[in-house]
PDB file of N, CA and C in Angstrom:
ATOM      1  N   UNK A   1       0.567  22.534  27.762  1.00  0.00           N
ATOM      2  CA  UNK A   1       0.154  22.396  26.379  1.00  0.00           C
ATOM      3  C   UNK A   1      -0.679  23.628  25.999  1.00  0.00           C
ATOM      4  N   UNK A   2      -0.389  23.673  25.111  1.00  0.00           N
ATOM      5  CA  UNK A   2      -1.319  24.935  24.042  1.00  0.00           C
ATOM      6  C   UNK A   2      -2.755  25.085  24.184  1.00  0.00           C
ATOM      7  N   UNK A   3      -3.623  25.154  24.382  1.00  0.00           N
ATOM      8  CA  UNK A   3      -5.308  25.143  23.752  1.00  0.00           C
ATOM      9  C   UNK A   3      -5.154  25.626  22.235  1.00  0.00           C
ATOM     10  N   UNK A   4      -5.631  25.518  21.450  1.00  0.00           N
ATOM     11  CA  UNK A   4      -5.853  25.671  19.994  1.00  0.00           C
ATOM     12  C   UNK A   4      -7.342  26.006  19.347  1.00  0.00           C
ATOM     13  N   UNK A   5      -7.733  27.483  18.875  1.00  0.00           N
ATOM     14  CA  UNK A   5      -8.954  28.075  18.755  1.00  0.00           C
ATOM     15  C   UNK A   5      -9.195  27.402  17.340  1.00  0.00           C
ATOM     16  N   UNK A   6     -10.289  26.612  17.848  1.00  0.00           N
ATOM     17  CA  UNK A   6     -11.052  26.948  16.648  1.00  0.00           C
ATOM     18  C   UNK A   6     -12.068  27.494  15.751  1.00  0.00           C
ATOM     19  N   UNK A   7     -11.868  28.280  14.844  1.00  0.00           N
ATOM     20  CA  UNK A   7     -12.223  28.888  13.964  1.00  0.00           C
ATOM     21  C   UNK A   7     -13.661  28.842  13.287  1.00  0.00           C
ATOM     22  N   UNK A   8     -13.307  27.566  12.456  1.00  0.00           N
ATOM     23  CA  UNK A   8     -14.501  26.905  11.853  1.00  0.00           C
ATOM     24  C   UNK A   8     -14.540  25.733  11.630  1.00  0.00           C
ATOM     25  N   UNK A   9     -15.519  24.650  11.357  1.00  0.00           N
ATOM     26  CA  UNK A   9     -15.515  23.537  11.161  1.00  0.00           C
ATOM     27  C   UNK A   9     -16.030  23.232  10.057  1.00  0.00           C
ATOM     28  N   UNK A  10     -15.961  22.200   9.031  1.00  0.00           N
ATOM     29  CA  UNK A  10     -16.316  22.150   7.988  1.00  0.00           C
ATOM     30  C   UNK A  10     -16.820  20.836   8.125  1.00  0.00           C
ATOM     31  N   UNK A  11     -18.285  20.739   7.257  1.00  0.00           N
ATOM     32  CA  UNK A  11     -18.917  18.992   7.376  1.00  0.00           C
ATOM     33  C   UNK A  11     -19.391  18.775   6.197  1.00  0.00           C
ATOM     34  N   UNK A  12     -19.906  17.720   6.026  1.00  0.00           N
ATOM     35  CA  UNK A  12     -20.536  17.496   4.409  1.00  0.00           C
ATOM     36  C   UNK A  12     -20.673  17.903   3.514  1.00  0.00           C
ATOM     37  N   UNK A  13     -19.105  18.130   3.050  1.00  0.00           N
ATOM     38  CA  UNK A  13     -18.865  18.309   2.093  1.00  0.00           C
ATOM     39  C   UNK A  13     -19.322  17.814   0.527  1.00  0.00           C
ATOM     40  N   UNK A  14     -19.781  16.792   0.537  1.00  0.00           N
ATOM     41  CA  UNK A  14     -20.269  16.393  -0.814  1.00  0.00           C
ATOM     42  C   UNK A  14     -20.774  17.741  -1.849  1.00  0.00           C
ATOM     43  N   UNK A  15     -19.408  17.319  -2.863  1.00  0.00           N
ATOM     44  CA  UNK A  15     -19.794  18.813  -4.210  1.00  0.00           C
ATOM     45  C   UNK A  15     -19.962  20.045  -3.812  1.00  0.00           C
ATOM     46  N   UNK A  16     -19.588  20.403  -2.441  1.00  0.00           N
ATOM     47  CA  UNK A  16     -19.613  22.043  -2.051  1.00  0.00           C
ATOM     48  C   UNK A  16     -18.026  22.130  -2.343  1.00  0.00           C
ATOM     49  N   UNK A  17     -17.132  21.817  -1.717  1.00  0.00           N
ATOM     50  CA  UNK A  17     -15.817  22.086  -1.814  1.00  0.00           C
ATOM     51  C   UNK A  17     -15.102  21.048  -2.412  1.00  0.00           C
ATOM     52  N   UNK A  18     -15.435  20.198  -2.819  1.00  0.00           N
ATOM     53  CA  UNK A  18     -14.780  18.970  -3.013  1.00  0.00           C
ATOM     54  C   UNK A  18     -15.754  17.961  -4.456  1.00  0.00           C
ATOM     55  N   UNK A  19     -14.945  17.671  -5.407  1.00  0.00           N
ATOM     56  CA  UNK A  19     -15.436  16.905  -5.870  1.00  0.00           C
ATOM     57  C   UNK A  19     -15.802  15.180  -5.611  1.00  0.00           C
ATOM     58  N   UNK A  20     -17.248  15.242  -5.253  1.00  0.00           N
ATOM     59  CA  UNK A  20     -17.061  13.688  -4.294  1.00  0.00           C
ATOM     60  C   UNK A  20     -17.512  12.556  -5.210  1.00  0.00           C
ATOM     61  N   UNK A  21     -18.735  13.096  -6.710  1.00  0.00           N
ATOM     62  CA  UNK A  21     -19.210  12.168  -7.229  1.00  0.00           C
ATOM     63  C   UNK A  21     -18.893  11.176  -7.543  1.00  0.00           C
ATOM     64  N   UNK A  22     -17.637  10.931  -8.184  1.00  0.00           N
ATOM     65  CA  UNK A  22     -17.225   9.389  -8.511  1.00  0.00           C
ATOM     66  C   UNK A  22     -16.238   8.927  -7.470  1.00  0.00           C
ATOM     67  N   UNK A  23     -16.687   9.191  -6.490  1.00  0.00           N
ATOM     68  CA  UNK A  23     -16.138   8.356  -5.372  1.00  0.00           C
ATOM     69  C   UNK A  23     -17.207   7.600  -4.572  1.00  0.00           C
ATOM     70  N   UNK A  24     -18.253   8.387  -4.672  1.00  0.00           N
ATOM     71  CA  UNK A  24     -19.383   7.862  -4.222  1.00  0.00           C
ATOM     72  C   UNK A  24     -19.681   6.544  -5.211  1.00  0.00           C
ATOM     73  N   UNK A  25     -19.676   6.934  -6.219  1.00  0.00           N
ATOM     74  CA  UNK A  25     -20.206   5.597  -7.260  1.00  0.00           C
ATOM     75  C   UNK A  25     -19.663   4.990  -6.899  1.00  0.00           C
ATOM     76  N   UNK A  26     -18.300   4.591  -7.030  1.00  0.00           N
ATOM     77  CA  UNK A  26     -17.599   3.831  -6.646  1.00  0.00           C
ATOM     78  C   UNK A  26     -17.586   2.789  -5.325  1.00  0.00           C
ATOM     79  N   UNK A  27     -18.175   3.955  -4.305  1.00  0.00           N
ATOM     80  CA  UNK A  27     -18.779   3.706  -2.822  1.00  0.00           C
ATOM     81  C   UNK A  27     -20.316   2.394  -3.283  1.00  0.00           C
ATOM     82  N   UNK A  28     -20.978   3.248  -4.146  1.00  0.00           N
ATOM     83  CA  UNK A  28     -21.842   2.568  -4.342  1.00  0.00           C
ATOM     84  C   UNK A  28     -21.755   1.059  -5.172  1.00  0.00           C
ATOM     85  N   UNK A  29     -20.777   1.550  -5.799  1.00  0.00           N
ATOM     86  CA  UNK A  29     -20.601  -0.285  -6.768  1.00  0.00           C
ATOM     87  C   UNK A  29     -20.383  -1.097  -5.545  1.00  0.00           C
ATOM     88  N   UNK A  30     -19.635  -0.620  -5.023  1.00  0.00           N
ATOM     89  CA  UNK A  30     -18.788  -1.755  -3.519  1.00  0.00           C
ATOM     90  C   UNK A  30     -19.859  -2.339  -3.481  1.00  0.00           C
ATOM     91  N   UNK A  31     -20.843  -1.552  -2.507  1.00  0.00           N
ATOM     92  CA  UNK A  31     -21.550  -1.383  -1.464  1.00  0.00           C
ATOM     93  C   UNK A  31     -22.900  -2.882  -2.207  1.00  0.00           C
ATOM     94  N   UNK A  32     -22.996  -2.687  -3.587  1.00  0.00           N
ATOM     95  CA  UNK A  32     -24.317  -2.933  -4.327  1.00  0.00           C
ATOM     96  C   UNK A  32     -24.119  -4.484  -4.779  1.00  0.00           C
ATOM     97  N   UNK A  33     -22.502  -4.499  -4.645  1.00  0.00           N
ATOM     98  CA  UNK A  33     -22.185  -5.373  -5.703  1.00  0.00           C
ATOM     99  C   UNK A  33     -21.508  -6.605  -4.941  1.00  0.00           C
ATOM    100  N   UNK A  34     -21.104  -6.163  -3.516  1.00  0.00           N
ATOM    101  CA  UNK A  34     -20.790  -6.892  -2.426  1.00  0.00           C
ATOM    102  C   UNK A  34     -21.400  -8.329  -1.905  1.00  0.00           C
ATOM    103  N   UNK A  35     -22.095  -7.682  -0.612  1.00  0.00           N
ATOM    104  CA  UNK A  35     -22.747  -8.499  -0.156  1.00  0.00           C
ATOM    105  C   UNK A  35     -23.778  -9.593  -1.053  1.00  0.00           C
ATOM    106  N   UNK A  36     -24.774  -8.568  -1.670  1.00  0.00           N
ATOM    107  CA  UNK A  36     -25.699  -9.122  -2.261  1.00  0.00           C
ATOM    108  C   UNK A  36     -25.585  -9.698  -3.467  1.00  0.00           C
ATOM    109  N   UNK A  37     -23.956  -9.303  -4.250  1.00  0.00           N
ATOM    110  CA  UNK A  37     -23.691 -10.238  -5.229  1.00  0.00           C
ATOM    111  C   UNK A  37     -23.468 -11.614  -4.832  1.00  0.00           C
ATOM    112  N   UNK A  38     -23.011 -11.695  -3.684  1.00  0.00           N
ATOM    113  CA  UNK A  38     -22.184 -12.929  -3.515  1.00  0.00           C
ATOM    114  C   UNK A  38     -23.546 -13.558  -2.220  1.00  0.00           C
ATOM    115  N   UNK A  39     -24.378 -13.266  -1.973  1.00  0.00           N
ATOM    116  CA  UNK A  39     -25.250 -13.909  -1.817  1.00  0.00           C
ATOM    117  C   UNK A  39     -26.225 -14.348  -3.209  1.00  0.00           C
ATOM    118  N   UNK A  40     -26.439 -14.125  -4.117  1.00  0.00           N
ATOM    119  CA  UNK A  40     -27.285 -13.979  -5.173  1.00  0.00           C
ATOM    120  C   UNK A  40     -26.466 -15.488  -5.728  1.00  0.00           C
ATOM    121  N   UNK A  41     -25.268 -15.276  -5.622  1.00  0.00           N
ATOM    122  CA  UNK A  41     -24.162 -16.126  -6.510  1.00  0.00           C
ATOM    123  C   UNK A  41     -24.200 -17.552  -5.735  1.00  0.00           C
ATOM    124  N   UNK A  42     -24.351 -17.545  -4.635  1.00  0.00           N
ATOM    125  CA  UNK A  42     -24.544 -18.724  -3.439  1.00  0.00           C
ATOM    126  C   UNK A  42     -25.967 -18.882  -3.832  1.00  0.00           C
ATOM    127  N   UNK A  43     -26.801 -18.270  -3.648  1.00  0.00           N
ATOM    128  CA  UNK A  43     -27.671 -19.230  -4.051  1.00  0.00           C
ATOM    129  C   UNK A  43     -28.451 -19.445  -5.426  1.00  0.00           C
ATOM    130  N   UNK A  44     -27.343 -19.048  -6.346  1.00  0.00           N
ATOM    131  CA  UNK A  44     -27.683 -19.587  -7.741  1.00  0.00           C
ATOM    132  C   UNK A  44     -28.272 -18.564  -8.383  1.00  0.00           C
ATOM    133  N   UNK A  45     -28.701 -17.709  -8.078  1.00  0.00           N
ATOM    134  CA  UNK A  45     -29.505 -16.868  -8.798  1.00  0.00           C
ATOM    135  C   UNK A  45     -29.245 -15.470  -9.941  1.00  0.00           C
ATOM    136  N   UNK A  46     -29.821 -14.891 -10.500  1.00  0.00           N
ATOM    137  CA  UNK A  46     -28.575 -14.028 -11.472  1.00  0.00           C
ATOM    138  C   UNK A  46     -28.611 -12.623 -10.535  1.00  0.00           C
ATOM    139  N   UNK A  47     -27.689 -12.398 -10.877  1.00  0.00           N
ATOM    140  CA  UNK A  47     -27.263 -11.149 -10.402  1.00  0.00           C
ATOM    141  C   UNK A  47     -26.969  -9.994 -11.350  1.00  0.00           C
ATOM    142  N   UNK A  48     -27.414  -8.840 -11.611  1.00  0.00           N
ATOM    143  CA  UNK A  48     -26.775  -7.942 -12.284  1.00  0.00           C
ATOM    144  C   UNK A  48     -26.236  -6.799 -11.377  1.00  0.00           C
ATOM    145  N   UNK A  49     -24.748  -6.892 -11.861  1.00  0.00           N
ATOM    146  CA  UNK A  49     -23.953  -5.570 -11.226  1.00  0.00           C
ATOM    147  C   UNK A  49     -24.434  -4.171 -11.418  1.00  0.00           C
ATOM    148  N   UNK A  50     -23.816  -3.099 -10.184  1.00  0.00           N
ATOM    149  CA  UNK A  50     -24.439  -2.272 -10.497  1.00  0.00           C
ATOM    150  C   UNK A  50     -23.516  -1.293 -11.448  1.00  0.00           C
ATOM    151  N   UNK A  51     -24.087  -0.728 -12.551  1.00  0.00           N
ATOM    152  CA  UNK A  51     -23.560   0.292 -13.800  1.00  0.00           C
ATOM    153  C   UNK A  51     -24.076   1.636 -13.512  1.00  0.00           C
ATOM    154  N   UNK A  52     -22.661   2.361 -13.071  1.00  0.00           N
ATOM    155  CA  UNK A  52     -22.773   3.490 -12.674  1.00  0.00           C
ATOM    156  C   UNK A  52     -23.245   4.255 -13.942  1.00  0.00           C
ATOM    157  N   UNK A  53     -22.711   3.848 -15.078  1.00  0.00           N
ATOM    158  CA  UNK A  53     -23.279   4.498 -16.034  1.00  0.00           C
ATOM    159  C   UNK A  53     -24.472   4.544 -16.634  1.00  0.00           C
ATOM    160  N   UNK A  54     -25.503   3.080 -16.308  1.00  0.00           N
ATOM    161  CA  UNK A  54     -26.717   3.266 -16.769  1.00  0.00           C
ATOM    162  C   UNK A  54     -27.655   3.387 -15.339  1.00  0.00           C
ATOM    163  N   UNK A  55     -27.346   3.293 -14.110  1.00  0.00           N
ATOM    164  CA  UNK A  55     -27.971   3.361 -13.285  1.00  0.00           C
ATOM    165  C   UNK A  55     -29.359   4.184 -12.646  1.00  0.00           C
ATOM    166  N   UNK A  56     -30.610   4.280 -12.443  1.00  0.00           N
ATOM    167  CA  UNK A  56     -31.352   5.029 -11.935  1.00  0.00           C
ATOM    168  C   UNK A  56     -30.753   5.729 -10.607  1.00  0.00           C
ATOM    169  N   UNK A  57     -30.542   5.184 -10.160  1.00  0.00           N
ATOM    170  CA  UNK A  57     -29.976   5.358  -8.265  1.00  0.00           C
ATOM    171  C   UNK A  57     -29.005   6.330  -8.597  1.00  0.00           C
ATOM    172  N   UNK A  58     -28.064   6.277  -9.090  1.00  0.00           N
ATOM    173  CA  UNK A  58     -27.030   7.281  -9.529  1.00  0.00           C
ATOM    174  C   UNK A  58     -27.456   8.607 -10.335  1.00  0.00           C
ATOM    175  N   UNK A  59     -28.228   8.147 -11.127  1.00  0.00           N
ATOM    176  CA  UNK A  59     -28.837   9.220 -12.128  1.00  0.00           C
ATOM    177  C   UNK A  59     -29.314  10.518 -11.038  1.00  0.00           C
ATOM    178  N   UNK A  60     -30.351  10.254 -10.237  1.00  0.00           N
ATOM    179  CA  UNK A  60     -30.684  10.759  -9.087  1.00  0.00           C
ATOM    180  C   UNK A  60     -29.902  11.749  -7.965  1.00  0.00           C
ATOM    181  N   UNK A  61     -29.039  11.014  -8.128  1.00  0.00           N
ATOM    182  CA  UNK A  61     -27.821  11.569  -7.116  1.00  0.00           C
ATOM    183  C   UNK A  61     -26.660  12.704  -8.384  1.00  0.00           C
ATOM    184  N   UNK A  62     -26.486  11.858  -9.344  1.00  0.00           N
ATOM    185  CA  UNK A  62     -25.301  12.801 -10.248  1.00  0.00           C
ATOM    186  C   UNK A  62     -25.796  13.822 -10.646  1.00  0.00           C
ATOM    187  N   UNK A  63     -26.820  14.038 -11.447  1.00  0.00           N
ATOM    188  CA  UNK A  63     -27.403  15.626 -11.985  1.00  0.00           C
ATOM    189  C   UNK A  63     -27.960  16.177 -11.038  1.00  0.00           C
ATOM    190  N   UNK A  64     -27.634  16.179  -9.762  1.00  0.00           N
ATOM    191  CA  UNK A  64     -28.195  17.380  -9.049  1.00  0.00           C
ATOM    192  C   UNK A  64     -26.581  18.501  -9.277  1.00  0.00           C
ATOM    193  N   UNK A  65     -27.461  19.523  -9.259  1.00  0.00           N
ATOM    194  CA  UNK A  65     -26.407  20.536  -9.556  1.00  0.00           C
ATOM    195  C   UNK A  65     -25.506  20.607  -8.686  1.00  0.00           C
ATOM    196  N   UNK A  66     -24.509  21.234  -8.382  1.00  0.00           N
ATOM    197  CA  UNK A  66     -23.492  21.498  -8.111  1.00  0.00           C
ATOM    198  C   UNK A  66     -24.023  22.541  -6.271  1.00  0.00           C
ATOM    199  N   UNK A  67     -23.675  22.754  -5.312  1.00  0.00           N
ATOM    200  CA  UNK A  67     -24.393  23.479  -4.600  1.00  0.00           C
ATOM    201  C   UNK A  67     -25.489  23.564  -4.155  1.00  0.00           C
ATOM    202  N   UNK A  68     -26.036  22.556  -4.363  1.00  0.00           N
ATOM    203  CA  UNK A  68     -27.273  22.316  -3.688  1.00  0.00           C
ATOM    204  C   UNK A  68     -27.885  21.439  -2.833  1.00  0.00           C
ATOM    205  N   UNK A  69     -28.560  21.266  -1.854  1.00  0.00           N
ATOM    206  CA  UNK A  69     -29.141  20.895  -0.884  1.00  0.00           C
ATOM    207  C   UNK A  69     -29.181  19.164  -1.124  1.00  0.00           C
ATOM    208  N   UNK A  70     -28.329  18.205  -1.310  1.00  0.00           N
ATOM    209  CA  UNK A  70     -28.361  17.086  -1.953  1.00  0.00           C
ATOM    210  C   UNK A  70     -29.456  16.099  -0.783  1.00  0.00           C
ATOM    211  N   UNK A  71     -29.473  16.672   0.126  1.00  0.00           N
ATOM    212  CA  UNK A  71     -30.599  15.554   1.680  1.00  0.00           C
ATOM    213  C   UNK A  71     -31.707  15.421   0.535  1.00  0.00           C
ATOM    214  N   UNK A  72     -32.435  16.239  -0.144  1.00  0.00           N
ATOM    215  CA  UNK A  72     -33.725  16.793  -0.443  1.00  0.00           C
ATOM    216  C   UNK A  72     -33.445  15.348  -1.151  1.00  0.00           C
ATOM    217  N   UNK A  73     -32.805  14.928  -1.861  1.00  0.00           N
ATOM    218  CA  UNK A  73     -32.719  13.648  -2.737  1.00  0.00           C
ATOM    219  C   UNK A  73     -32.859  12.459  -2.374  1.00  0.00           C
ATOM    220  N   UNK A  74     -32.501  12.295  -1.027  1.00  0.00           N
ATOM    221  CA  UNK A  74     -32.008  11.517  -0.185  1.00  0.00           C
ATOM    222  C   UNK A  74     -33.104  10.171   0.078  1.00  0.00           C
ATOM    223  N   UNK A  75     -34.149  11.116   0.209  1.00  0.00           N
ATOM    224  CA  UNK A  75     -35.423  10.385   0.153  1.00  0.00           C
ATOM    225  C   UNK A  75     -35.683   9.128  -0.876  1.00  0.00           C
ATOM    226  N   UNK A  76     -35.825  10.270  -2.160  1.00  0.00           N
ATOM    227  CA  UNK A  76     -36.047   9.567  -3.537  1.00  0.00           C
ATOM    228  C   UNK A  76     -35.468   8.378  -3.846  1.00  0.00           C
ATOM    229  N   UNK A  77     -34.041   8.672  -3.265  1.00  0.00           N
ATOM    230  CA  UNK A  77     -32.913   7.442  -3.679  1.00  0.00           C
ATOM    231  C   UNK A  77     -32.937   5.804  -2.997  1.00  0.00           C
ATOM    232  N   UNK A  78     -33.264   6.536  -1.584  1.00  0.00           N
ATOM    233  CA  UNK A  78     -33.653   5.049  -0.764  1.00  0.00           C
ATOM    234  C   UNK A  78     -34.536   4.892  -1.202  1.00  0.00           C
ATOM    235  N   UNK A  79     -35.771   5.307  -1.411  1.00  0.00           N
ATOM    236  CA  UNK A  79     -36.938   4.760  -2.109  1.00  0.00           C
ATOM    237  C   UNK A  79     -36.878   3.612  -3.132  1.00  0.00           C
ATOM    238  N   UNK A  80     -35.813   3.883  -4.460  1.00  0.00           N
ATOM    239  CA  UNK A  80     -35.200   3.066  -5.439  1.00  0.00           C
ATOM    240  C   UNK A  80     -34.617   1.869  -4.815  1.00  0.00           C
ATOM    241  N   UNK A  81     -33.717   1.726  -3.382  1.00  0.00           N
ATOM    242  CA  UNK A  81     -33.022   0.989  -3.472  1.00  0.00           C
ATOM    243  C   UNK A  81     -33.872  -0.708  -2.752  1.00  0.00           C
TER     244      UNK A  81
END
């Protein structure tokens, strides 16, 4: 068999090469709207879904520019959740 050089490796990508934002939201509705909806719903209580469009948590994460260091955020955001 061959060996095969590699070159370079590419990792976390989020918004460097790739547009990831509304996949993430999307990641995030799952994620928000999942578990804890359907526990909220079991035991009676209200639940509001999460709105990518009016969201704080998202807000946080979407206007960071384009190319930039998105960890630095990372903080802020769990903080919210």
């Amino acid at each position: 068999m061959m060996k095969k050089k590699i070159d370079t490796i590419l990792c976390d990508l989020d918004g460097v090469l790739t547009q990831t934002a509304s996949l993430h939201g999307r990641a995030w509705k799952l994620l928000f709207d999942g578990l804890p909806g359907s526990e909220a719903k079991n035991a009676g209580a209200v639940f509001r879904e999460f709105d990518i469009a009016t969201s704080t948590r998202w807000d946080d994460y979407r206007e960071k520019p384009e190319r930039t260091d998105r960890y630095k955020s990372k903080p802020a955001l769990s903080r919210q959740l």
